[in-house]
N, C-alpha and C. Protein backbone atom coordinates (compact mmCIF):
# COMPACT_ATOMS: atom_id res chain seq x y z
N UNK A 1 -106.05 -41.06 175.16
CA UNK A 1 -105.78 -40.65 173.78
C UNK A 1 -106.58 -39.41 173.44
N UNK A 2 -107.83 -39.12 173.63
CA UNK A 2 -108.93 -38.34 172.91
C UNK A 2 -108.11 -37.28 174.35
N UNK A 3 -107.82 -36.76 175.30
CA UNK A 3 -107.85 -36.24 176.31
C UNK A 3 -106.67 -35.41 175.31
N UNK A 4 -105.81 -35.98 175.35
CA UNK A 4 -104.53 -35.18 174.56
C UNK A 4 -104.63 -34.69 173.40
N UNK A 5 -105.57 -35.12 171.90
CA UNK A 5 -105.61 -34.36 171.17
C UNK A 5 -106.25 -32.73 171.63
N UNK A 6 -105.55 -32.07 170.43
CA UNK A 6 -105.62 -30.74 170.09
C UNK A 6 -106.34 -30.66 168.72
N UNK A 7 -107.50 -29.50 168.35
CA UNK A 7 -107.85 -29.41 167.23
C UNK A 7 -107.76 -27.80 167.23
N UNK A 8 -106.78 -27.75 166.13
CA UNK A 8 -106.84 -26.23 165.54
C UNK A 8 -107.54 -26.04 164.43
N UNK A 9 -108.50 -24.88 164.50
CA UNK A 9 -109.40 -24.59 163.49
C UNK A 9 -108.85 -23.32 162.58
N UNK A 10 -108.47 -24.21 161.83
CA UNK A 10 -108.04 -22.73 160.39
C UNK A 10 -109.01 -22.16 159.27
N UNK A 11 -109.52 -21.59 159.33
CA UNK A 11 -110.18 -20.83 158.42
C UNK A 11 -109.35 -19.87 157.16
N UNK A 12 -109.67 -20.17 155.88
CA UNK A 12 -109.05 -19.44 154.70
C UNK A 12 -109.60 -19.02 153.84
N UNK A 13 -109.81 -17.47 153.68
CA UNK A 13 -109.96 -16.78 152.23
C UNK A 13 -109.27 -17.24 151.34
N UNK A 14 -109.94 -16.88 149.81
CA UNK A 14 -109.15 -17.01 149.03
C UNK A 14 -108.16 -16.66 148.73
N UNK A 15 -106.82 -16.90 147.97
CA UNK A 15 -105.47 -16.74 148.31
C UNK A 15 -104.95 -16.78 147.15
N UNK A 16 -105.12 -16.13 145.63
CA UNK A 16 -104.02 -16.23 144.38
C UNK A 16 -105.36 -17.03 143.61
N UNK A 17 -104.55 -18.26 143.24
CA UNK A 17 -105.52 -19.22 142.55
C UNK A 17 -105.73 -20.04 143.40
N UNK A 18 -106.14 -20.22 144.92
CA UNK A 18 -106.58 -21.19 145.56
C UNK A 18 -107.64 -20.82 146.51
N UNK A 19 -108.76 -20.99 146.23
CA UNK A 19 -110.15 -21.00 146.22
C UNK A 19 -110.37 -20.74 147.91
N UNK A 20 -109.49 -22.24 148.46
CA UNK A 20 -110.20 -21.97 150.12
C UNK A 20 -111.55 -22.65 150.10
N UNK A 21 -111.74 -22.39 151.26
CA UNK A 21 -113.20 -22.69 151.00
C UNK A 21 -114.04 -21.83 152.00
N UNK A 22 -115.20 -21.00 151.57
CA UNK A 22 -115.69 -19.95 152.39
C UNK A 22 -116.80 -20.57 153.09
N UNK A 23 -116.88 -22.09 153.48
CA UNK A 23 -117.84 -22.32 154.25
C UNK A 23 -117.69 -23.01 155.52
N UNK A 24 -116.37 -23.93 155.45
CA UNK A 24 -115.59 -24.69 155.73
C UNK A 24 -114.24 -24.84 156.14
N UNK A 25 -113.83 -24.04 157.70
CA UNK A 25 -112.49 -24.30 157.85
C UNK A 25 -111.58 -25.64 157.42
N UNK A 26 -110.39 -25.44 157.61
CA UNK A 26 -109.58 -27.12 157.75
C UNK A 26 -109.13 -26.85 159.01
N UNK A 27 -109.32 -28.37 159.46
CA UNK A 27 -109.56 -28.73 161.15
C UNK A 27 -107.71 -29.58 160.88
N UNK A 28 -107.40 -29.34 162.25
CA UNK A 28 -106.19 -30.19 162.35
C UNK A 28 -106.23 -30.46 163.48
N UNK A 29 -106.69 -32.20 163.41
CA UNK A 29 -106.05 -32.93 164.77
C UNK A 29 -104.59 -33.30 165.23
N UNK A 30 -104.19 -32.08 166.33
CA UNK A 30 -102.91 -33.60 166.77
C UNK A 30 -102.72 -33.98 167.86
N UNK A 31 -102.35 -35.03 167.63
CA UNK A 31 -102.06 -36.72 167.88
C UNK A 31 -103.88 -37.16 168.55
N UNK A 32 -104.42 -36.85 167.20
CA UNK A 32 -105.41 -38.08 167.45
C UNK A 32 -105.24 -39.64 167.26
N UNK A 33 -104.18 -39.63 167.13
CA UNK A 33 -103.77 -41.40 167.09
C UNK A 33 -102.54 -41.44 167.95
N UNK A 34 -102.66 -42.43 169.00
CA UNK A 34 -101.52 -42.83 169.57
C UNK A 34 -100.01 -43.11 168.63
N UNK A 35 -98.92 -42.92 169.00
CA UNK A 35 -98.04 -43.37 168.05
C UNK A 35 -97.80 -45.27 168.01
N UNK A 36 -98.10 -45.43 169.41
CA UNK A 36 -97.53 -46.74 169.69
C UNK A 36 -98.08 -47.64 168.26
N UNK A 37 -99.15 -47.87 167.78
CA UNK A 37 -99.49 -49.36 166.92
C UNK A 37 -98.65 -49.16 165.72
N UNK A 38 -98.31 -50.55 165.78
CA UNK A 38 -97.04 -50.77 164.97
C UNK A 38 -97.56 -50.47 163.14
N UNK A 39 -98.69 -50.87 162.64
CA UNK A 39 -99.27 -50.08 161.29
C UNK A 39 -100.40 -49.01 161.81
N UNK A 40 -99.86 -47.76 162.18
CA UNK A 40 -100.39 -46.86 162.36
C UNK A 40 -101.50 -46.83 160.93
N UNK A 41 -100.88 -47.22 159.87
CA UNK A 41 -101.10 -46.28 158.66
C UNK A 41 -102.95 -47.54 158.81
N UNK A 42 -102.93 -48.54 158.80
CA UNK A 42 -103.95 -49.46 158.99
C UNK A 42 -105.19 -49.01 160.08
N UNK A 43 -104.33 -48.61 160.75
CA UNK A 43 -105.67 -48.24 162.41
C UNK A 43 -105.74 -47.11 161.67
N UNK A 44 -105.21 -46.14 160.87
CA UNK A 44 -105.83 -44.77 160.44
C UNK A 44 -107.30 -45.12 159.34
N UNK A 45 -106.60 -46.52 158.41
CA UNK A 45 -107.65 -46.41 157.59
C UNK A 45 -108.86 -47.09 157.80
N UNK A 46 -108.78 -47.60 159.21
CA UNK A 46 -109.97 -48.28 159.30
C UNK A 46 -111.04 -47.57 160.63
N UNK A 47 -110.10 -46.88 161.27
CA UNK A 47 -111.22 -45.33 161.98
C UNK A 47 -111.87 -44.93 160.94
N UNK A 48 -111.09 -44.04 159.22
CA UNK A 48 -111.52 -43.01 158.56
C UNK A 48 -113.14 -44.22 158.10
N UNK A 49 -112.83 -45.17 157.94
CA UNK A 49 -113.60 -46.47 157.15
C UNK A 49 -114.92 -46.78 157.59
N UNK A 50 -114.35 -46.82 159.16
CA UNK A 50 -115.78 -46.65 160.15
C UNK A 50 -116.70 -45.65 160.57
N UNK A 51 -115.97 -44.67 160.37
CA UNK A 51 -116.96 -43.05 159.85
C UNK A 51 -117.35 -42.84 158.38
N UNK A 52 -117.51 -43.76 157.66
CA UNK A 52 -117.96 -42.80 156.46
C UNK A 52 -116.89 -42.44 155.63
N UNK A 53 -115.46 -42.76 155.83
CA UNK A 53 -114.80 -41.96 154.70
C UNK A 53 -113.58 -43.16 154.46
N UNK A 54 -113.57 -43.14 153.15
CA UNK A 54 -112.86 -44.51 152.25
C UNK A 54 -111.82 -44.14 151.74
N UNK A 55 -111.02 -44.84 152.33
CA UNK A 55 -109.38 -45.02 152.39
C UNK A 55 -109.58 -44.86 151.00
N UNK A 56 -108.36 -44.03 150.24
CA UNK A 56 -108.30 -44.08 148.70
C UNK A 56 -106.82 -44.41 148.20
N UNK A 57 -106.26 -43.60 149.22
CA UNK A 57 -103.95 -43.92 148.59
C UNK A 57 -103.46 -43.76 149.87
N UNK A 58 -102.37 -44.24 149.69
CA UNK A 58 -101.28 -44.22 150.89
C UNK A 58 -99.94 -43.65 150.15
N UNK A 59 -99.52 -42.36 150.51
CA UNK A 59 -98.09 -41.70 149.70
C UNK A 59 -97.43 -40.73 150.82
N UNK A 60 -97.46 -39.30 150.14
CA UNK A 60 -96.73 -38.21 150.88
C UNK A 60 -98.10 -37.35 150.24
N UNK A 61 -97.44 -36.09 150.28
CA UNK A 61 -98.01 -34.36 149.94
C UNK A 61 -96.97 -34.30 149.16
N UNK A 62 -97.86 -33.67 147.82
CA UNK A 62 -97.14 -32.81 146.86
C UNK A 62 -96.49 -31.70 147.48
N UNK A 63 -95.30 -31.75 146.57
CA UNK A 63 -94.96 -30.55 146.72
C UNK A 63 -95.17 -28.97 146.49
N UNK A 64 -96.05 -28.59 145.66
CA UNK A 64 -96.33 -27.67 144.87
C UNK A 64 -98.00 -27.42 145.62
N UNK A 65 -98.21 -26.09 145.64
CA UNK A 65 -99.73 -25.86 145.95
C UNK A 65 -100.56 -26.33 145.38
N UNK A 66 -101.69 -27.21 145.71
CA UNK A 66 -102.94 -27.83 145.06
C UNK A 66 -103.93 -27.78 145.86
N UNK A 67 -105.15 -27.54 145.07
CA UNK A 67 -106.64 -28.08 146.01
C UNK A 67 -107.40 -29.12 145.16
N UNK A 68 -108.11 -29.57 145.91
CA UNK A 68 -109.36 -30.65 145.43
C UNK A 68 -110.57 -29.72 145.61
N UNK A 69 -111.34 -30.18 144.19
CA UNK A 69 -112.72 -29.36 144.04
C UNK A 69 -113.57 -30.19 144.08
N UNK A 70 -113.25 -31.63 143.65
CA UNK A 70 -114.72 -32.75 143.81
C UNK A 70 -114.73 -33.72 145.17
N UNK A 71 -114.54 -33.69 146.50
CA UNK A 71 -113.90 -34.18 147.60
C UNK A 71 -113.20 -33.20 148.49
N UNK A 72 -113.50 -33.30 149.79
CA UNK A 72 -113.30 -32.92 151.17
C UNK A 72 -112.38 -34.49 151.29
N UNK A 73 -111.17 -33.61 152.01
CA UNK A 73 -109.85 -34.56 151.74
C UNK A 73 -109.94 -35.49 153.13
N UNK A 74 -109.19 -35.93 153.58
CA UNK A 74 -108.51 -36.26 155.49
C UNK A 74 -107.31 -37.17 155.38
N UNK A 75 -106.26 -36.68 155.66
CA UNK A 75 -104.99 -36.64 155.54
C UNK A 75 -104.44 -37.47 156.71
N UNK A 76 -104.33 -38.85 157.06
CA UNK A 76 -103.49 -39.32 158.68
C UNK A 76 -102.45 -39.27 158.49
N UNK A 77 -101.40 -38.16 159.38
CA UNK A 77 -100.00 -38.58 159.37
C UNK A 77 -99.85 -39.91 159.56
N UNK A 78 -99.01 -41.13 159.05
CA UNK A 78 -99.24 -42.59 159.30
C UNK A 78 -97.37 -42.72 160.10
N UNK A 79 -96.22 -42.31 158.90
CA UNK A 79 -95.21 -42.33 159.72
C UNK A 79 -94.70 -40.92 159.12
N UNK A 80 -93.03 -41.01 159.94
CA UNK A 80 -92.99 -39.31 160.13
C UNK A 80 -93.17 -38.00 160.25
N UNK A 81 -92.60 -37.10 159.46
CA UNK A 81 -92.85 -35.88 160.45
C UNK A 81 -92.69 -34.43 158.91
N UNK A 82 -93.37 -33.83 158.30
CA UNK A 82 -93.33 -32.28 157.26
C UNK A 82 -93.69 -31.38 158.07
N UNK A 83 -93.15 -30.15 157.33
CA UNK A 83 -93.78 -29.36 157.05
C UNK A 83 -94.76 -28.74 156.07
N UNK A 84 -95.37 -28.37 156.64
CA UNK A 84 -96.94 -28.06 155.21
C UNK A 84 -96.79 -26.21 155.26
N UNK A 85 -98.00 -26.43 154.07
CA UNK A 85 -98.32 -24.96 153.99
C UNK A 85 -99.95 -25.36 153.83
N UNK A 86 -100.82 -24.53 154.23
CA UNK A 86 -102.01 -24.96 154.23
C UNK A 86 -102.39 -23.16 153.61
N UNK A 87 -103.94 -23.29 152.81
CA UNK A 87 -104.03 -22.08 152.40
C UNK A 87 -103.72 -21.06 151.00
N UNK A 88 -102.97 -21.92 150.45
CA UNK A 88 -101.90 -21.36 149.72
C UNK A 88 -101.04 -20.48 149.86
N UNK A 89 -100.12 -19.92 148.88
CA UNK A 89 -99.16 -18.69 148.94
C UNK A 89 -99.19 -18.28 149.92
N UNK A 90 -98.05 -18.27 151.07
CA UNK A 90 -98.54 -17.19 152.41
C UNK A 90 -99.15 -17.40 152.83
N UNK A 91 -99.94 -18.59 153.21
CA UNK A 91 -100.42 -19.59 154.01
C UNK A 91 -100.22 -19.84 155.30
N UNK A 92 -100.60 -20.73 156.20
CA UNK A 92 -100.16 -21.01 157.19
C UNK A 92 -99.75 -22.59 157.43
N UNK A 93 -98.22 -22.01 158.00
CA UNK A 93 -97.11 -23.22 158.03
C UNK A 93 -97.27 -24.21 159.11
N UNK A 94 -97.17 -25.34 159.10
CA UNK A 94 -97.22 -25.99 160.20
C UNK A 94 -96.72 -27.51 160.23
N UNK A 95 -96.14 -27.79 161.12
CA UNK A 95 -95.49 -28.92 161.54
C UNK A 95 -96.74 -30.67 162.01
N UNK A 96 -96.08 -31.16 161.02
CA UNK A 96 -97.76 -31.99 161.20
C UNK A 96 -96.43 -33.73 161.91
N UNK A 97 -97.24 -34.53 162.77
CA UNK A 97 -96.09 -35.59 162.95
C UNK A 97 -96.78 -36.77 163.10
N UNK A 98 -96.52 -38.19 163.31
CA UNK A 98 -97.05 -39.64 162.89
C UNK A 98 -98.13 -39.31 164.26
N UNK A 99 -99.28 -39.52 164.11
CA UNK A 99 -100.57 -39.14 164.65
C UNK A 99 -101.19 -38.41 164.59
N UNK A 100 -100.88 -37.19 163.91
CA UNK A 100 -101.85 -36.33 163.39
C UNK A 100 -102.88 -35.96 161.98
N UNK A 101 -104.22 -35.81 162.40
CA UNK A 101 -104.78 -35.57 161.01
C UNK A 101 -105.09 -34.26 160.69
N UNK A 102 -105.50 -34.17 159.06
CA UNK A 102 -105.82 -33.12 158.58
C UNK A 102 -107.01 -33.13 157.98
N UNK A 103 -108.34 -32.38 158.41
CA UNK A 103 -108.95 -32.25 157.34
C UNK A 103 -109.17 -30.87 156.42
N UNK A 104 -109.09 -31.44 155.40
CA UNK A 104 -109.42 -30.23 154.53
C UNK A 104 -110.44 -30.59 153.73
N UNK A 105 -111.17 -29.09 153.72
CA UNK A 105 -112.40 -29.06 152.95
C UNK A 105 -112.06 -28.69 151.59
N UNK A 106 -112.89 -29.29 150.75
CA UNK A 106 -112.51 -29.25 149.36
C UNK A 106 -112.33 -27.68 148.86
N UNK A 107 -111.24 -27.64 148.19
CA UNK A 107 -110.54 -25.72 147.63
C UNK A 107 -109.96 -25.58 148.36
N UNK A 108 -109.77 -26.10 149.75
CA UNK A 108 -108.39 -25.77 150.74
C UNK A 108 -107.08 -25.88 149.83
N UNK A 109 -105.86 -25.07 150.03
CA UNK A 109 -104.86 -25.49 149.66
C UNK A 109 -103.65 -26.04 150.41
N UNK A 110 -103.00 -26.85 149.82
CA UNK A 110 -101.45 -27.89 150.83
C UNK A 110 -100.47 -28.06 150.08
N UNK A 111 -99.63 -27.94 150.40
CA UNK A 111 -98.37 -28.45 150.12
C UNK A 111 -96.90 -28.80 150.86
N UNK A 112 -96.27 -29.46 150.79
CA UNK A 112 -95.06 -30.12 151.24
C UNK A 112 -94.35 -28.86 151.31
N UNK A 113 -93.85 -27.86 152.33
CA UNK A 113 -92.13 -27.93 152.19
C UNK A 113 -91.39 -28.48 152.65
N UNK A 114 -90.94 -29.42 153.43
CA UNK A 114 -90.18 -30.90 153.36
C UNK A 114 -90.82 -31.72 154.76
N UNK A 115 -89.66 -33.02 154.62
CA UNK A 115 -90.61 -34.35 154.88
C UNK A 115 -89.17 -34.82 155.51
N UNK A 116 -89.47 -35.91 156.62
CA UNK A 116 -88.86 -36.86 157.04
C UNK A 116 -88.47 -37.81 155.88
N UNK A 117 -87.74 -39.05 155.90
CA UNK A 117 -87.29 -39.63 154.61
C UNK A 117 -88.34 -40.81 154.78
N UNK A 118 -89.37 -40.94 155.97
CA UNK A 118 -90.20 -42.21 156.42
C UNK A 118 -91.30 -41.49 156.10
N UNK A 119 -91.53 -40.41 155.75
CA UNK A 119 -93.37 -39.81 155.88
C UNK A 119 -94.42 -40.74 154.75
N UNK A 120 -95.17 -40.76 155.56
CA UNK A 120 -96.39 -41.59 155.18
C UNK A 120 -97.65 -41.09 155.28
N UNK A 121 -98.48 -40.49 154.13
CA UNK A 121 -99.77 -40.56 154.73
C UNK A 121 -100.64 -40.76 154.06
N UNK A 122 -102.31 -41.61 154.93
CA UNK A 122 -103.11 -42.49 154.58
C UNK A 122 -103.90 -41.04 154.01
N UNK A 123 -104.40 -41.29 152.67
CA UNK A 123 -105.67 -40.05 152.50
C UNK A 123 -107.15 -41.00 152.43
N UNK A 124 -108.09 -40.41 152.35
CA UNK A 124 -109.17 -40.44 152.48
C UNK A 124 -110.41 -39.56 152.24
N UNK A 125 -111.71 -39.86 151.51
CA UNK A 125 -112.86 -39.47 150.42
C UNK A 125 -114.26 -39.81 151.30
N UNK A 126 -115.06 -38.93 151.81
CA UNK A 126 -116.14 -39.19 151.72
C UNK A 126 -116.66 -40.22 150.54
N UNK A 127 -118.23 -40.77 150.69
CA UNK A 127 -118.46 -41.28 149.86
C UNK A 127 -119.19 -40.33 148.40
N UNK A 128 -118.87 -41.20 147.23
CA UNK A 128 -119.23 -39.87 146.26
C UNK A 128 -118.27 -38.94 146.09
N UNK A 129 -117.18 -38.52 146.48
CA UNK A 129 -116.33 -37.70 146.36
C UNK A 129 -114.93 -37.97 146.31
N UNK A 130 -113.79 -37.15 145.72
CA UNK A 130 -112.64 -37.53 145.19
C UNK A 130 -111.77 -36.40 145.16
N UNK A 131 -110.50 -36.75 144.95
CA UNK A 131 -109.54 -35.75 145.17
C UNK A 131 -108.86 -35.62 144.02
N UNK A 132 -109.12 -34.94 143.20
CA UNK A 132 -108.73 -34.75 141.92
C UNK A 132 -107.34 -33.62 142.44
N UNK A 133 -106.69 -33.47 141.39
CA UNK A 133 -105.57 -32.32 141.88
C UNK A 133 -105.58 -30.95 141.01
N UNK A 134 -105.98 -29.75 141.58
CA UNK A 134 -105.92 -28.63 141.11
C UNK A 134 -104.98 -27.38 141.21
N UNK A 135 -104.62 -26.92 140.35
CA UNK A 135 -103.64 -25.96 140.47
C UNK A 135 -103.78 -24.16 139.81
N UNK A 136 -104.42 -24.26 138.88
CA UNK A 136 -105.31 -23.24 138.42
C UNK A 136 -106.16 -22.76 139.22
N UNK A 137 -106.32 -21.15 138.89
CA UNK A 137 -107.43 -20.65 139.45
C UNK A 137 -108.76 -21.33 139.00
N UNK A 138 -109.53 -21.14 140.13
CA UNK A 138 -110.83 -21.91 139.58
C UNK A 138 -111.88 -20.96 138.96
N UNK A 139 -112.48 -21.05 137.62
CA UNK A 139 -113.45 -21.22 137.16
C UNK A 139 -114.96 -20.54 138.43
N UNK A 140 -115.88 -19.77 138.07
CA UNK A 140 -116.93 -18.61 139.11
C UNK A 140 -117.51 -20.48 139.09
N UNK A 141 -117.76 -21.43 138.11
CA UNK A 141 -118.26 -22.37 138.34
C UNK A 141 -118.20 -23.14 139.40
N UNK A 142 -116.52 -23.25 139.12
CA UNK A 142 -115.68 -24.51 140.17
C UNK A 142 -115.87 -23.76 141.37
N UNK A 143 -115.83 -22.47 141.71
CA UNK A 143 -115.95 -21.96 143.05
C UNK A 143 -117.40 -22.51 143.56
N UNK A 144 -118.72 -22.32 142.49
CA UNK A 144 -119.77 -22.93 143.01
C UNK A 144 -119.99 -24.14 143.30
N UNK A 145 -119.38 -25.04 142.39
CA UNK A 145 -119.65 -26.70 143.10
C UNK A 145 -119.05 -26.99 144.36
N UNK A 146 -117.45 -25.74 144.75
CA UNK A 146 -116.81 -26.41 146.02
C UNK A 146 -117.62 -25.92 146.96
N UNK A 147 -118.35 -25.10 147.11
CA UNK A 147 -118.83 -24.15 148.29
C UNK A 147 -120.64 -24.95 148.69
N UNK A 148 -120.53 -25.75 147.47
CA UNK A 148 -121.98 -26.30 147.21
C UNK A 148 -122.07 -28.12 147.78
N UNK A 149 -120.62 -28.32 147.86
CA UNK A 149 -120.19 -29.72 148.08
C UNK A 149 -120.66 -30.12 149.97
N UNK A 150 -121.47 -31.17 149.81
CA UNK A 150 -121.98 -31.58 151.08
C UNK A 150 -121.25 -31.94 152.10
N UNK A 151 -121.09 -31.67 153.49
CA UNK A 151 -120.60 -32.00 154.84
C UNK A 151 -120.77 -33.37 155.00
N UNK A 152 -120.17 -33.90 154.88
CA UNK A 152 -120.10 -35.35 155.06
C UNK A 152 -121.28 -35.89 156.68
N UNK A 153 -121.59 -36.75 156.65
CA UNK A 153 -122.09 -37.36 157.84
C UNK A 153 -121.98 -37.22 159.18
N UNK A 154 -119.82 -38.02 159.33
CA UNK A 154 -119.73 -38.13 160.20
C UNK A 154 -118.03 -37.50 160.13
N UNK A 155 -117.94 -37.33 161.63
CA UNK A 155 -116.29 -37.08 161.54
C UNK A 155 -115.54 -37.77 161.01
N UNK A 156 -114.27 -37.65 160.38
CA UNK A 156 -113.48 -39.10 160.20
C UNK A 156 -112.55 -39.52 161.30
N UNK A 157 -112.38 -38.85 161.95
CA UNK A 157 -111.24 -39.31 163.22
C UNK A 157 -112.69 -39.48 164.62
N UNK A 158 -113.62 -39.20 164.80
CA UNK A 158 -115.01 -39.28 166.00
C UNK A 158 -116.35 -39.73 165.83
N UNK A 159 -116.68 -39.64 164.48
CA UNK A 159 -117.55 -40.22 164.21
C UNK A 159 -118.25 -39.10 163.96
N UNK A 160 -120.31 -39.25 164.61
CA UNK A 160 -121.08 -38.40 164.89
C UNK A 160 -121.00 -37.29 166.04
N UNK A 161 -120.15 -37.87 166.68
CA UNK A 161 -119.87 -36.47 167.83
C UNK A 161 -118.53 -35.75 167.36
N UNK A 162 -117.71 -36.10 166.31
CA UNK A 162 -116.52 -34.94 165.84
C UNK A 162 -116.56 -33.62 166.11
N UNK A 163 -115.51 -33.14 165.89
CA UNK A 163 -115.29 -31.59 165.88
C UNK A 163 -115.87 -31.02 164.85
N UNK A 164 -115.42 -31.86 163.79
CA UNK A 164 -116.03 -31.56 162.21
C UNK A 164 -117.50 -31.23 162.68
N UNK A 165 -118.39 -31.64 163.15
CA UNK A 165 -119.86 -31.09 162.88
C UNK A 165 -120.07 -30.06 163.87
N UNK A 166 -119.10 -30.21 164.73
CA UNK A 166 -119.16 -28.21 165.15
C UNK A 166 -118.98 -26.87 164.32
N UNK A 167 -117.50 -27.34 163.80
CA UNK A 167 -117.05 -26.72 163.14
C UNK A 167 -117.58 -26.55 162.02
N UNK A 168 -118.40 -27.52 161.15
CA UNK A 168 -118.57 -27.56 159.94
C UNK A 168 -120.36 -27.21 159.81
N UNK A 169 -120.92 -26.60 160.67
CA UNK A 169 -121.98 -26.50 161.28
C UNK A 169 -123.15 -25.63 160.14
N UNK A 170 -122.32 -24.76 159.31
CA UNK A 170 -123.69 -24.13 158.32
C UNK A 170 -124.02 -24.75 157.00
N UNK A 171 -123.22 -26.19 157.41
CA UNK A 171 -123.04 -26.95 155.82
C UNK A 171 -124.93 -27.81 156.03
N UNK A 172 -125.30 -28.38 157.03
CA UNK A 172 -126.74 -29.08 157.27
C UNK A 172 -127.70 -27.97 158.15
């Protein structure tokens, strides 16, 4: 399983009214989860559960560009298959499918341009933190609390040896 994932590291300036985050790429695992277990969406939330980060909803992706400013997100594809936009406006597009995760650091931007009619996915919150939904430019403030917002512990898909604490490396 771990042999076959892929992690692409996206990094984003700010983009219109979507913040990004200048400290903190968004990491995309795929197929860090086998497809085979029959409630994927369950084995997603209880990896994110055992690292440090608490299952919060089970839905889709909006459609419309949004970021979270109080919470660093992690997204398990659980079933089917979108397309996203990550970044905002002119963003970068990408094909996400049932085993793959997303993390995004809080001010990242996402959105749906379409979905399988089965898509499912588990999200998930560090502790202390939340995914409020933003759509406005942010506030010189709101830029400071996202850029100021702590690196979580542990990976949510690896734990203490994740990609995340490579990647996420000038946050500790």
């Amino acid at each position: 399983m771990a042999a076959l994932m892929t992690i692409l590291v996206l990094p984003f300036e700010e983009r219109g009214p979507i913040p990004n985050n200048p400290r903190f790429p968004a990491l995309v695992y795929q197929k860090a989860f086998p497809r085979a277990p029959a409630d994927l969406a369950s084995a997603m939330e209880r990896r994110f559960e055992e690292n440090g980060w608490l299952p919060a909803w089970r839905n889709g992706i909006y459609d419309f560009h949004h970021y979270h400013s109080k919470g660093h997100e992690v997204l398990g594809i659980a079933k089917g298959s979108a397309e996203l936009v990550l970044g905002g406006e002119g963003g970068r597009e990408l094909g996400v499918s049932a085993g793959d995760v997303l993390l995004l650091p809080a001010g990242t931007g996402h959105r749906r341009l379409s979905a399988s009619s089965d898509f499912l996915v588990v999200g998930a919150y560090p502790p202390g933190q939340s995914g409020d939904i933003l759509r406005e430019a942010p506030t010189g403030e709101l830029k400071t609390a996202i850029n100021r917002l702590a690196r979580p512990v542990a990976d949510p898909v690896s734990g203490r040896d994740g990609p995340m604490l490579e990647h996420w490396s000038d946050g500790l």
